[in-house]
C-alpha atoms as a PDB file:
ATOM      1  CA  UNK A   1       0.000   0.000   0.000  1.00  0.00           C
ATOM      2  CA  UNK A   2       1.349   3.501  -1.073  1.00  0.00           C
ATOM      3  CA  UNK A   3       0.482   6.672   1.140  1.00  0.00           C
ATOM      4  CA  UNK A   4       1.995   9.914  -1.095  1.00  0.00           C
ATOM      5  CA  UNK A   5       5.371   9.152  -1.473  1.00  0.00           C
ATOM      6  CA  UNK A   6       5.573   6.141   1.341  1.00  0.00           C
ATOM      7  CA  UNK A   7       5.211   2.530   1.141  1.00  0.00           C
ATOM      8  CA  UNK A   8       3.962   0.611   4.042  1.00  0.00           C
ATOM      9  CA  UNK A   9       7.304  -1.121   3.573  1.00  0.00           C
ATOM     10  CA  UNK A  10       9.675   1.889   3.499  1.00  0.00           C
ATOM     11  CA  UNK A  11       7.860   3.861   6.532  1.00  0.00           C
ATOM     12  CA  UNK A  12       9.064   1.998   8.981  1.00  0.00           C
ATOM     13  CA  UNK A  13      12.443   2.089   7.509  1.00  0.00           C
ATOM     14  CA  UNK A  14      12.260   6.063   7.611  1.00  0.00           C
ATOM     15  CA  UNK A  15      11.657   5.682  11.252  1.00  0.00           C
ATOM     16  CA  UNK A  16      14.252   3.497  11.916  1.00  0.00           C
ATOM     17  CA  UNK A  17      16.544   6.307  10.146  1.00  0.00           C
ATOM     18  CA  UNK A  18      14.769   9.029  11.820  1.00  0.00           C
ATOM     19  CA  UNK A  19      16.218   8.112  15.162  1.00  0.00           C
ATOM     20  CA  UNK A  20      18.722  10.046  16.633  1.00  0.00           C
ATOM     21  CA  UNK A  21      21.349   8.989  18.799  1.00  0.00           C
ATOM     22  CA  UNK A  22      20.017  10.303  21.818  1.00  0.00           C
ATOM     23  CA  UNK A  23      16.625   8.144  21.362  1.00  0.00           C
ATOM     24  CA  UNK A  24      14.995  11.265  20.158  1.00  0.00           C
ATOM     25  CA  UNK A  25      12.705  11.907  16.995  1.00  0.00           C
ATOM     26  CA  UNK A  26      12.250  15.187  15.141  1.00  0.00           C
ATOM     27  CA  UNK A  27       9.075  16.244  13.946  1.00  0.00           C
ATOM     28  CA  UNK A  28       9.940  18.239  11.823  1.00  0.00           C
ATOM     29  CA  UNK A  29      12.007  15.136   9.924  1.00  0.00           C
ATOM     30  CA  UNK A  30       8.386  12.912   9.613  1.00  0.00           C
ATOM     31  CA  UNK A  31       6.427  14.226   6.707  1.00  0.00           C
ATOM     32  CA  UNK A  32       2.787  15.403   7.237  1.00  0.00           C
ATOM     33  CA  UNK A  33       1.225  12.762   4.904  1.00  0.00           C
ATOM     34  CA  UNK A  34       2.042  10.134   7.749  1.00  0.00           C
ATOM     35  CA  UNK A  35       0.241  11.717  10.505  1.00  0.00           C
ATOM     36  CA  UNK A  36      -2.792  12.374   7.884  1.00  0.00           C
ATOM     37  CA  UNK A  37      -2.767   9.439   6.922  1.00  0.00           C
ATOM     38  CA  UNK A  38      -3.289   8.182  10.839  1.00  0.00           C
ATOM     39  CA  UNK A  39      -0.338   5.964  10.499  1.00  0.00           C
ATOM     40  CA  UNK A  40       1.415   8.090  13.124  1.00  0.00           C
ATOM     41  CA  UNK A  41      -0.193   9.031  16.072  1.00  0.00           C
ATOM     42  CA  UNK A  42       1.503  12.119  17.643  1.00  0.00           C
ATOM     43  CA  UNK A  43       0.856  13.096  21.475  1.00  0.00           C
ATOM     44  CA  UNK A  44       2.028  15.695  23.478  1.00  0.00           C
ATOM     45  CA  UNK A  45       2.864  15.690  27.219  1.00  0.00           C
ATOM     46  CA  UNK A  46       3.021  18.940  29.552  1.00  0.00           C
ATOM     47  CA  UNK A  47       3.821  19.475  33.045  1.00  0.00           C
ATOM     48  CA  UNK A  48       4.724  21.140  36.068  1.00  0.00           C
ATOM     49  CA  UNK A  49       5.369  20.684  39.581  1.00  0.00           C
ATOM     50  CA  UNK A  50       6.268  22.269  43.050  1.00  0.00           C
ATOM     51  CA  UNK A  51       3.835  24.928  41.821  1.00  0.00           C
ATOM     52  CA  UNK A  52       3.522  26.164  45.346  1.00  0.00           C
ATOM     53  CA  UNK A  53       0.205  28.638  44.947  1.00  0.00           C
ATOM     54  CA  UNK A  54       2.091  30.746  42.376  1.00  0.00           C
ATOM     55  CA  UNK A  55      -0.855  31.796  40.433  1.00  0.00           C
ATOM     56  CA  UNK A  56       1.573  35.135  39.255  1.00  0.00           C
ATOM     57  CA  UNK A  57       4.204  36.575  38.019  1.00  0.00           C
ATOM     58  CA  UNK A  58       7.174  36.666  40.382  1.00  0.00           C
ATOM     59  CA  UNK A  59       7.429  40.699  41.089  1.00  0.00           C
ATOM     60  CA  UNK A  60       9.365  43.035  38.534  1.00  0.00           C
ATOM     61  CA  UNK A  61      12.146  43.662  41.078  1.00  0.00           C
ATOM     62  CA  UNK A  62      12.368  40.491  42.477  1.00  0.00           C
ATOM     63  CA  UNK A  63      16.393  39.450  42.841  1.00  0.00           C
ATOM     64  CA  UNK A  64      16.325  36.055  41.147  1.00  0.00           C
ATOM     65  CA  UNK A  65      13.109  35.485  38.843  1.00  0.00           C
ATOM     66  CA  UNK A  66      12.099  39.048  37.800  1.00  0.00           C
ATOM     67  CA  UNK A  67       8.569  39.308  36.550  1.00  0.00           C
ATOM     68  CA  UNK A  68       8.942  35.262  35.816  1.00  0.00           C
ATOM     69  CA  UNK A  69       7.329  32.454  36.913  1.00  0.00           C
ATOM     70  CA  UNK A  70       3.313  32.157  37.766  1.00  0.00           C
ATOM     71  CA  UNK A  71       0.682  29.468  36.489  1.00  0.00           C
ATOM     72  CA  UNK A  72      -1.177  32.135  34.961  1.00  0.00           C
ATOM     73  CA  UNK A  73       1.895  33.302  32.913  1.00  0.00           C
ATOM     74  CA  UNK A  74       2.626  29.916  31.247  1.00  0.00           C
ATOM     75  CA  UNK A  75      -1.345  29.483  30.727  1.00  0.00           C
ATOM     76  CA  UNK A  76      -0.358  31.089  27.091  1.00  0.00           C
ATOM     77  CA  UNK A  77       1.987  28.363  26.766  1.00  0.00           C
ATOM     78  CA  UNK A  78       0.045  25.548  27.823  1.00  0.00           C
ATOM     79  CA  UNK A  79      -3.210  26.864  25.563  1.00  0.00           C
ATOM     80  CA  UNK A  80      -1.054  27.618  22.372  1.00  0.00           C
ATOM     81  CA  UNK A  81       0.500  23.886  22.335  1.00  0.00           C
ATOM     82  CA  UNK A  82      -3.027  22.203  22.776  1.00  0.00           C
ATOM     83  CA  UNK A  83      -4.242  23.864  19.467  1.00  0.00           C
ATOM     84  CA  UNK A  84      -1.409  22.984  18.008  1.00  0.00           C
ATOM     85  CA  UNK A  85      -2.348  19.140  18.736  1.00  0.00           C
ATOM     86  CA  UNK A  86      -5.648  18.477  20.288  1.00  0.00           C
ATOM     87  CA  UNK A  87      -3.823  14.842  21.698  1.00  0.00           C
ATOM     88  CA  UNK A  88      -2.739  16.615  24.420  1.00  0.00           C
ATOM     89  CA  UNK A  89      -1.920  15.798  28.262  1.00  0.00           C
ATOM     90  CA  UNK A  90      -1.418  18.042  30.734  1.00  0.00           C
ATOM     91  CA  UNK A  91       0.026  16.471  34.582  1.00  0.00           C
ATOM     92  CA  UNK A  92       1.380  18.106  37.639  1.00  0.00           C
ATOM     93  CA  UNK A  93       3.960  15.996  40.188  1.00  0.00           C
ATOM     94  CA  UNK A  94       2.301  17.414  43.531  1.00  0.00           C
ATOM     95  CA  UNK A  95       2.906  20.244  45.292  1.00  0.00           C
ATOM     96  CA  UNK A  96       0.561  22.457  44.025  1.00  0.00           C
ATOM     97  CA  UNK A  97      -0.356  23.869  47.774  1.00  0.00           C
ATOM     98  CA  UNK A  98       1.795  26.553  49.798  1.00  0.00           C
ATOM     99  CA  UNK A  99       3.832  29.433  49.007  1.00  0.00           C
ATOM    100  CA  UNK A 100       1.676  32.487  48.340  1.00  0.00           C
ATOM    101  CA  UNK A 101      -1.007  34.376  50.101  1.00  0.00           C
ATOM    102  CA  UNK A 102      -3.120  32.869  48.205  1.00  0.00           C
ATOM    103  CA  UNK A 103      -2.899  29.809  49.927  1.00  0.00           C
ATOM    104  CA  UNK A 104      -3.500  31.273  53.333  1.00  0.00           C
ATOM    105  CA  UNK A 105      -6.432  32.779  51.928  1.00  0.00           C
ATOM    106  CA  UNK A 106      -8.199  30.422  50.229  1.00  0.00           C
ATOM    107  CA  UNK A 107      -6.221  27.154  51.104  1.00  0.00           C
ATOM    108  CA  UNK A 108      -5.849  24.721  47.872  1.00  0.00           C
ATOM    109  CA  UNK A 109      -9.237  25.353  46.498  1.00  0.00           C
ATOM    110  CA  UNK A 110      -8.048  28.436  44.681  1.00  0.00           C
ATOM    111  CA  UNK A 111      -5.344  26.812  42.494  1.00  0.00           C
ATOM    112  CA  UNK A 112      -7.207  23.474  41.989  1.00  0.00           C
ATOM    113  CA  UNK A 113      -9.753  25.980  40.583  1.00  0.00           C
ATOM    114  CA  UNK A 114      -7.544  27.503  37.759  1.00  0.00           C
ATOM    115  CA  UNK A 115      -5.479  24.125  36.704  1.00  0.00           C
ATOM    116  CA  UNK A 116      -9.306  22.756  36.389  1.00  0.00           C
ATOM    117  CA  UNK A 117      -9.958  26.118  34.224  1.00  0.00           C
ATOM    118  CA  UNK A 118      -6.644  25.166  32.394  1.00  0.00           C
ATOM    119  CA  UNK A 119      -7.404  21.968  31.455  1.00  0.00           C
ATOM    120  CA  UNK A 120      -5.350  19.486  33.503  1.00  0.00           C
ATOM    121  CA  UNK A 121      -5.710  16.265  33.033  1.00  0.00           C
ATOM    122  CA  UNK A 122      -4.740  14.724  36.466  1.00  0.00           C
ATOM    123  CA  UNK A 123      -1.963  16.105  39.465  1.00  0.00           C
ATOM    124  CA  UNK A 124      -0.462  13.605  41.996  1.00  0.00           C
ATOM    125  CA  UNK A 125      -0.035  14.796  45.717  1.00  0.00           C
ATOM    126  CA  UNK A 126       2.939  16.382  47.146  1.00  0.00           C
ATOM    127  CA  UNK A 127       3.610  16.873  51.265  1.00  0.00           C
ATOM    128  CA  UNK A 128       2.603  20.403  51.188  1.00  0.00           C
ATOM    129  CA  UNK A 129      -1.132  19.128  50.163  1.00  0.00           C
ATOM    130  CA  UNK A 130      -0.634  17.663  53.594  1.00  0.00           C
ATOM    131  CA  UNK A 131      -0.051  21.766  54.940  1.00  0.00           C
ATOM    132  CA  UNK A 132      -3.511  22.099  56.029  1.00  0.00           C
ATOM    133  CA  UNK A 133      -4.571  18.455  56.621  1.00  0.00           C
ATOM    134  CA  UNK A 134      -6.756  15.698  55.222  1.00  0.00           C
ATOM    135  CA  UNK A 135      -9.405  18.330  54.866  1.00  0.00           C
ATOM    136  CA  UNK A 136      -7.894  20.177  52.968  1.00  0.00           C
ATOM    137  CA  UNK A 137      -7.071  17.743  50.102  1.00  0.00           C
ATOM    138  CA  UNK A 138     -10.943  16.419  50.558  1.00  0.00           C
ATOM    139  CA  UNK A 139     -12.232  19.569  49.858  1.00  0.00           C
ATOM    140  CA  UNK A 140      -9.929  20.614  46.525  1.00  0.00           C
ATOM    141  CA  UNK A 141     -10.236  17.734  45.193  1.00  0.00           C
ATOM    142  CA  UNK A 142     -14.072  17.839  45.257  1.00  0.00           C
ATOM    143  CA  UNK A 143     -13.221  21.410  43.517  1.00  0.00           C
ATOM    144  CA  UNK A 144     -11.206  19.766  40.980  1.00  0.00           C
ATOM    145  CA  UNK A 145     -12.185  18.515  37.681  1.00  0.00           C
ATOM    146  CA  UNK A 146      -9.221  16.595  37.487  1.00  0.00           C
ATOM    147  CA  UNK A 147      -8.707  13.651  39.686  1.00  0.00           C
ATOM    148  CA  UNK A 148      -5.840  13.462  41.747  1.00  0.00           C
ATOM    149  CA  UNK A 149      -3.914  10.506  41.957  1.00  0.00           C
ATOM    150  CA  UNK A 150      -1.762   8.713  44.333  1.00  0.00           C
ATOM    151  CA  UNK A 151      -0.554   4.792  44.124  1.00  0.00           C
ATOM    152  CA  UNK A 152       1.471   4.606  47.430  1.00  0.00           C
ATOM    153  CA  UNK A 153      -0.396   6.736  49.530  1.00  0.00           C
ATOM    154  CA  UNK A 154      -3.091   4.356  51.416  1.00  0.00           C
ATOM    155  CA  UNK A 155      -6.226   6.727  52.315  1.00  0.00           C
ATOM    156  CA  UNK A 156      -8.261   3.848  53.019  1.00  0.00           C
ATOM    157  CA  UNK A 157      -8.729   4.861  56.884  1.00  0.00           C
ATOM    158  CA  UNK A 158      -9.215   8.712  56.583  1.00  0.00           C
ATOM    159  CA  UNK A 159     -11.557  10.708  55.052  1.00  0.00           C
ATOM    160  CA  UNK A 160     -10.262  10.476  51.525  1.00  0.00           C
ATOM    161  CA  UNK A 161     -11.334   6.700  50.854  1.00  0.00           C
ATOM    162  CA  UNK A 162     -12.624   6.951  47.784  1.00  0.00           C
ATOM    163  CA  UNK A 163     -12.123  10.544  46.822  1.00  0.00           C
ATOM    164  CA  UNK A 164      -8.322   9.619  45.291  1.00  0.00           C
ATOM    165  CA  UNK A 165      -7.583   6.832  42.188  1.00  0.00           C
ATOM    166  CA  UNK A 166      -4.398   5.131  42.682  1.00  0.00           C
ATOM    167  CA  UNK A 167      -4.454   5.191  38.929  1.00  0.00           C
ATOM    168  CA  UNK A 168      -5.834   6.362  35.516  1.00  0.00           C
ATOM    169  CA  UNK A 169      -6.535   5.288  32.229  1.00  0.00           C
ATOM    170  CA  UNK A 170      -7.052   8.003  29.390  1.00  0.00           C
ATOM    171  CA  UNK A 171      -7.389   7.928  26.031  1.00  0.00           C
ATOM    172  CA  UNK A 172      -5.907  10.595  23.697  1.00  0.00           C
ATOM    173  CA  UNK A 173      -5.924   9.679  19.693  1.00  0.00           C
ATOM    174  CA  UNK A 174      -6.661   5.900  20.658  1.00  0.00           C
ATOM    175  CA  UNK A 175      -4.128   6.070  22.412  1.00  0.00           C
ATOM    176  CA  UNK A 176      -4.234   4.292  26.012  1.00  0.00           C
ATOM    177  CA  UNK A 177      -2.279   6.074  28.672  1.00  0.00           C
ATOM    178  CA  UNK A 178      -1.811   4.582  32.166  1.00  0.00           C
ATOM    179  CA  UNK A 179      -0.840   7.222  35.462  1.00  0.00           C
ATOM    180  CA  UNK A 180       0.184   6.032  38.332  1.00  0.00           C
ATOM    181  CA  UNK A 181       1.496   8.248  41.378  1.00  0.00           C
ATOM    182  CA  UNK A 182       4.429   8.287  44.076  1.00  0.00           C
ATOM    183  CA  UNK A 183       4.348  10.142  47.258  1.00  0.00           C
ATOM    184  CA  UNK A 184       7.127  11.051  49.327  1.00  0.00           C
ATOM    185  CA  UNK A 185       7.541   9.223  52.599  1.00  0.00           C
ATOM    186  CA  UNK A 186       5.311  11.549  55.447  1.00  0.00           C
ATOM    187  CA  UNK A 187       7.128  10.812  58.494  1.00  0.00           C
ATOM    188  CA  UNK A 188       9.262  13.332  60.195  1.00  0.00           C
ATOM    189  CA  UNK A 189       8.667  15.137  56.939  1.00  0.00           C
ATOM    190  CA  UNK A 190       4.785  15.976  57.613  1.00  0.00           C
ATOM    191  CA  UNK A 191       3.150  16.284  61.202  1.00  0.00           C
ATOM    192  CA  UNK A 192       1.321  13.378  62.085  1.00  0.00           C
ATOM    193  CA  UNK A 193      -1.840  14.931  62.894  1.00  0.00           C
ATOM    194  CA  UNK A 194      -1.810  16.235  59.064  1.00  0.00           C
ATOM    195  CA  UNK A 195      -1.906  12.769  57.306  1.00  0.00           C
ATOM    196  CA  UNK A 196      -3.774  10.958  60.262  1.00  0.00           C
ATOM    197  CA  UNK A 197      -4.047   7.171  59.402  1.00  0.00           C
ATOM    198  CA  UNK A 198      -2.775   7.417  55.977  1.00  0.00           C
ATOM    199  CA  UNK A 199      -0.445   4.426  55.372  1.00  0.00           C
ATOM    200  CA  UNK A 200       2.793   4.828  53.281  1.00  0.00           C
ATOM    201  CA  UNK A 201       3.100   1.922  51.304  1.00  0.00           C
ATOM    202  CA  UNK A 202       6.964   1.276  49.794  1.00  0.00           C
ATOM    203  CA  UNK A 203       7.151   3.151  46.117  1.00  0.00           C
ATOM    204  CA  UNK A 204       9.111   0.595  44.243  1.00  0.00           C
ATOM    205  CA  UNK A 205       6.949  -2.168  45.292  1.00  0.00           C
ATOM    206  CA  UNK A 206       3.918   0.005  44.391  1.00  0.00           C
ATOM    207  CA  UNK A 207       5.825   1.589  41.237  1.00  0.00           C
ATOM    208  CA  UNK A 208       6.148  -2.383  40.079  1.00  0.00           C
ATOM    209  CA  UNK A 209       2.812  -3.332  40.701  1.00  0.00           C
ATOM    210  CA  UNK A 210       1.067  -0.449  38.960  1.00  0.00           C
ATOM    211  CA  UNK A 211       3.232  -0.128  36.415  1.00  0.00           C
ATOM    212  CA  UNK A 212       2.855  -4.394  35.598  1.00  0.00           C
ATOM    213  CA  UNK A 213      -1.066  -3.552  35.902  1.00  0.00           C
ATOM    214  CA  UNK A 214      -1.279  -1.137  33.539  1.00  0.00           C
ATOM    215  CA  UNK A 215       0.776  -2.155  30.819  1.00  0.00           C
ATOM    216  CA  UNK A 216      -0.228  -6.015  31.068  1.00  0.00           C
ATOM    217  CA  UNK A 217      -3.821  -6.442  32.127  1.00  0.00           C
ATOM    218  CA  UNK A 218      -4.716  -2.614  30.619  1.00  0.00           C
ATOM    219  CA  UNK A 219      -3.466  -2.838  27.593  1.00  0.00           C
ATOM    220  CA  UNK A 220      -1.538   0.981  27.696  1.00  0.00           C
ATOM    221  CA  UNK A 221       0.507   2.122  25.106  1.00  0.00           C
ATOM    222  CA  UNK A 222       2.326   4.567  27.247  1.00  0.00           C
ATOM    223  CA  UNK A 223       2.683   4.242  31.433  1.00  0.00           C
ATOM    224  CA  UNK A 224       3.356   7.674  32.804  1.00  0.00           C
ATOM    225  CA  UNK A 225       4.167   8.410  36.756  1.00  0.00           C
ATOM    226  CA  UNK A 226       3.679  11.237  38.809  1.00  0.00           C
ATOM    227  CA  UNK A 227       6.527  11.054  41.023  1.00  0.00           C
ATOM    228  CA  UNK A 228       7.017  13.520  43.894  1.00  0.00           C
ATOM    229  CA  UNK A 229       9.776  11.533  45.713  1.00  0.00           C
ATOM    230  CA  UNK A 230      12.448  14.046  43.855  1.00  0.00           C
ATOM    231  CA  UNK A 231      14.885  13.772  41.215  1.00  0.00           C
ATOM    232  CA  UNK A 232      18.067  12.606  43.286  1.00  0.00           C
ATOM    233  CA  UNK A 233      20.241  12.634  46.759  1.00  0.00           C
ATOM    234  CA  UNK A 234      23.066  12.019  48.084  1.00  0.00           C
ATOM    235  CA  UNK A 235      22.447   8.865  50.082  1.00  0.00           C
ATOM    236  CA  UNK A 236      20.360   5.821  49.032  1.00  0.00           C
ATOM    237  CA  UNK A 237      16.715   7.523  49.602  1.00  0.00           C
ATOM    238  CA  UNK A 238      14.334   6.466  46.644  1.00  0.00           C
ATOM    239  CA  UNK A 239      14.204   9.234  44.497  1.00  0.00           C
ATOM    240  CA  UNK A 240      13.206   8.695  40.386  1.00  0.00           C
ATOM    241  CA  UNK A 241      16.921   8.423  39.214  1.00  0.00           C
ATOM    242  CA  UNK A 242      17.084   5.636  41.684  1.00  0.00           C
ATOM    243  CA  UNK A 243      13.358   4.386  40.825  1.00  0.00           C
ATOM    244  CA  UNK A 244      13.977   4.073  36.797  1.00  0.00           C
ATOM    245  CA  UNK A 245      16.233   1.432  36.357  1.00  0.00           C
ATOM    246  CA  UNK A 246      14.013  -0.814  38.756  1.00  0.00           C
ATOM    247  CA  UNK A 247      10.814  -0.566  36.593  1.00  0.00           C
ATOM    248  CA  UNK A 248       9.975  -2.531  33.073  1.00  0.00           C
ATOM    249  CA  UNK A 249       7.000  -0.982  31.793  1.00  0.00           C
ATOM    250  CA  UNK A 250       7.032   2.612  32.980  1.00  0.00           C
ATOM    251  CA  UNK A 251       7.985   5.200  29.747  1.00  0.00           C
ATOM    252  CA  UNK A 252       7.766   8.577  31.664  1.00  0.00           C
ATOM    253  CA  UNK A 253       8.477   9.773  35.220  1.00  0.00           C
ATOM    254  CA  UNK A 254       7.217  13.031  35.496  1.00  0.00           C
ATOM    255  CA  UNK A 255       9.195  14.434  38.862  1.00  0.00           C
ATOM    256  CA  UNK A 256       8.722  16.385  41.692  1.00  0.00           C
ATOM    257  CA  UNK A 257       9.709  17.685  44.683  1.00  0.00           C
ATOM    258  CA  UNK A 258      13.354  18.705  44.589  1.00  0.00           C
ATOM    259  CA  UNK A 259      12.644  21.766  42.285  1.00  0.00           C
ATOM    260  CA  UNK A 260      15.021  20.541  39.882  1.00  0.00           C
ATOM    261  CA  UNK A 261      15.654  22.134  36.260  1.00  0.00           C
ATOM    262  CA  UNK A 262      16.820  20.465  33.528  1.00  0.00           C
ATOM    263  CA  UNK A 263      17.231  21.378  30.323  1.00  0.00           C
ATOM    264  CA  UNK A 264      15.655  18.308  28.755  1.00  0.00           C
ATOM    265  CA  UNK A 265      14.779  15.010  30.065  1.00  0.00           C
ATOM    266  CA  UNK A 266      17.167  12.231  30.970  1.00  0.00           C
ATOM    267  CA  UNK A 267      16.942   9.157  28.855  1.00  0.00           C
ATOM    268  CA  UNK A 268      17.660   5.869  31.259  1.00  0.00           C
ATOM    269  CA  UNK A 269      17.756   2.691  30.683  1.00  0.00           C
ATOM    270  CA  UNK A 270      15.159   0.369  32.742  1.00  0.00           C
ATOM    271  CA  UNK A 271      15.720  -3.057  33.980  1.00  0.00           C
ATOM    272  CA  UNK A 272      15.054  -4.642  30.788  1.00  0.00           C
ATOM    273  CA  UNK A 273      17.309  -2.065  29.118  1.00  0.00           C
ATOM    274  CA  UNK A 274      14.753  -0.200  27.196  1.00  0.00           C
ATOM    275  CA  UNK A 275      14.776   3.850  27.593  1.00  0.00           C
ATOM    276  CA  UNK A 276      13.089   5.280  30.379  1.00  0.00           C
ATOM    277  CA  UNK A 277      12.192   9.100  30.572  1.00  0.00           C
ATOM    278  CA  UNK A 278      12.611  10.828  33.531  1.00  0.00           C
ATOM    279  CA  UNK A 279      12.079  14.805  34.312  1.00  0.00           C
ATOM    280  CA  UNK A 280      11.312  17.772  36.157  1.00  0.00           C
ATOM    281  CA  UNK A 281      10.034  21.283  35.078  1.00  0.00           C
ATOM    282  CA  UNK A 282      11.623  23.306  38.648  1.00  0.00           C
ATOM    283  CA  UNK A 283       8.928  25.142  40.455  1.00  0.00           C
ATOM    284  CA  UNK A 284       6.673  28.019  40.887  1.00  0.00           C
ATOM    285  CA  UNK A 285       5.754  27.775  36.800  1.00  0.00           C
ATOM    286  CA  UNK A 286       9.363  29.211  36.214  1.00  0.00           C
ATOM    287  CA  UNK A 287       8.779  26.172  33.444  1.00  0.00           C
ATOM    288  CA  UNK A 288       6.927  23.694  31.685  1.00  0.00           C
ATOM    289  CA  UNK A 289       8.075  20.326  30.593  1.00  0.00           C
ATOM    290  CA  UNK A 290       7.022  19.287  27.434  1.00  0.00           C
ATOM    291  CA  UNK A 291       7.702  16.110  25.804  1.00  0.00           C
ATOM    292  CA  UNK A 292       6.111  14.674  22.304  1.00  0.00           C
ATOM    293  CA  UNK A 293       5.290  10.768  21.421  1.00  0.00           C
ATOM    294  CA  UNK A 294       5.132   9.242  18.166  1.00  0.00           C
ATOM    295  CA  UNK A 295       2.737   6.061  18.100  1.00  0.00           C
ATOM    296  CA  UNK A 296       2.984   3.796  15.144  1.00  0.00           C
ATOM    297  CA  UNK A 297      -0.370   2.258  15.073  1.00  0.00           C
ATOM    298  CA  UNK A 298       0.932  -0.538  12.581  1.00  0.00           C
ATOM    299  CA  UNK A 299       3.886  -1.147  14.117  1.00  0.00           C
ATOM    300  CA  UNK A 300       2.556  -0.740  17.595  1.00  0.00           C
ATOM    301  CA  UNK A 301       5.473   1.013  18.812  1.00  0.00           C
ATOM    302  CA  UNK A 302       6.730   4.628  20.218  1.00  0.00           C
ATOM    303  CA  UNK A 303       9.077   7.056  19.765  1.00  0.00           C
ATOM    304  CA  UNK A 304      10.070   9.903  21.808  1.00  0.00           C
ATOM    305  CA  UNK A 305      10.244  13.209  19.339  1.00  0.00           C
ATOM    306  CA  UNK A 306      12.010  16.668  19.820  1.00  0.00           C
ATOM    307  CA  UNK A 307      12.085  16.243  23.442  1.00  0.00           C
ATOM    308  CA  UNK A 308      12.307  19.323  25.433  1.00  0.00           C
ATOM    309  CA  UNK A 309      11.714  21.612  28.037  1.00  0.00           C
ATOM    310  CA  UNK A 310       9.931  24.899  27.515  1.00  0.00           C
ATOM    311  CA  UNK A 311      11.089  27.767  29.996  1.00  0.00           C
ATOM    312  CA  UNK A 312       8.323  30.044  30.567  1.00  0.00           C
END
């Protein structure tokens, strides 16, 4: 079968050549007749973290962000690249509570509010959502329109039994995308009287589990999670660099936590030696990390294209 000037034959052989040697893709190289043609399947992944109630601009004088920064600032952003592909996704990696005024105002219902109004898609749950106490979390997420999601996190004896998924399942351009989220460890990080009988259950164990789940008995093309047990340390804490090469099926680990900036993702290799994504967009909204898929409905596979991150 011929599509323009591509066999069935010699597409997959342009994607083979397509690859760079970092892993990556470029759009740019992949002619428009493929996508059309709904051979290709592209998707495009945003996200933040550590967003800390910044709803604006960091002020005009301030020493180290000037007039930078703010949810409402990279809104622009975040609504240009969903018309520019309508498979879109849009995460956060916790931490969306604390930092402003606007938090002691109006607690987290105020920012759950505008990501709702901005389209998010899901958020996992940092240790500031614990600032304020179960409450707290009960009552934004009954203000969100996006669910919030949390694998290692037991609620199960508080009030937030059944008001959090311990994962999702969406589906952008038939594609099937599996979340699954990681929580810090509370104690002696969070007073007790905040998190109440919530049970930390261990994240690799849960990060295997979900991630086994999702790919084998869901069916997803791509398993994304929303980690906010930060990018690295010094000594052997779990943290994603340390939680990548341990998993099989996970693609993505959207971080949090550390308020880490990098330039574009790290590409890891997993336990069965495939690549692994793993990044982290800083904090406040000083960024956005942004990160496109190629499917290949025939072939059934993916590629990751032009990865990068875009600074607000």
């Amino acid at each position: 079968m011929r599509m323009g000037g591509f066999t069935m034959s010699n597409r997959r052989n342009f994607l083979k050549q397509a690859i760079l040697g970092s892993g990556a893709l470029s759009l740019g190289l992949i002619p428009n007749e493929l996508f059309a043609s709904g051979e290709l399947v592209h998707l495009t992944v945003m996200h933040t973290n550590d967003m800390h109630c910044h709803l604006d601009p960091f002020p005009a004088d301030h020493a180290e962000y000037p007039g930078k920064g703010g949810l409402i600032r990279i809104a622009s952003i975040i609504s240009q690249c969903r018309k520019e592909n309508p498979n879109f996704l849009l995460l956060d990696a916790g931490d969306m509570f604390q930092g402003t005024p606007y938090f002691n105002y109006f607690k987290g219902n105020l920012i759950v509010k505008v990501m709702s109004k901005m389209g998010y898609d899901a958020g996992t749950i940092g240790n500031h959502e614990f600032d304020n106490g179960l409450e707290d979390i009960l009552s934004a997420a009954k203000n969100a329109s996006f669910p919030l999601i949390s694998s290692n996190y037991d609620f199960s004896d508080t009030i937030l039994s059944g008001h959090i998924k311990n994962q999702l399942i969406l589906e952008k351009g038939g594609i099937k995308i599996g979340i699954y989220g990681l929580g810090i460890e509370l104690d002696g990080l969070v007073g007790k009287l905040n998190y109440g009988n919530t049970r930390y259950l261990d994240p690799l164990h849960t990060a295997l589990q979900m991630e086994a789940a999702l790919k084998n008995d869901y069916k997803c093309d791509l398993v994304i999670c929303l980690s906010h047990l930060g990018l690295s340390y010094e000594h052997n804490k779990i943290s994603d660099k340390t939680l990548a090469p341990q998993t099989k099926f996970t693609d993505l680990i959207i971080g949090g936590h550390t308020h880490s900036f990098l330039d574009k993702p790290m590409i890891m290799k997993n336990a069965d030696g495939n690549p692994i994504l793993v990044n982290q967009a800083g904090w406040a909204a000083l960024a956005t990390g942004k990160i496109e898929f190629v499917f290949d409905r025939a072939g059934g596979k993916k590629h990751q294209a032009a990865i990068i991150n875009n600074l607000s």
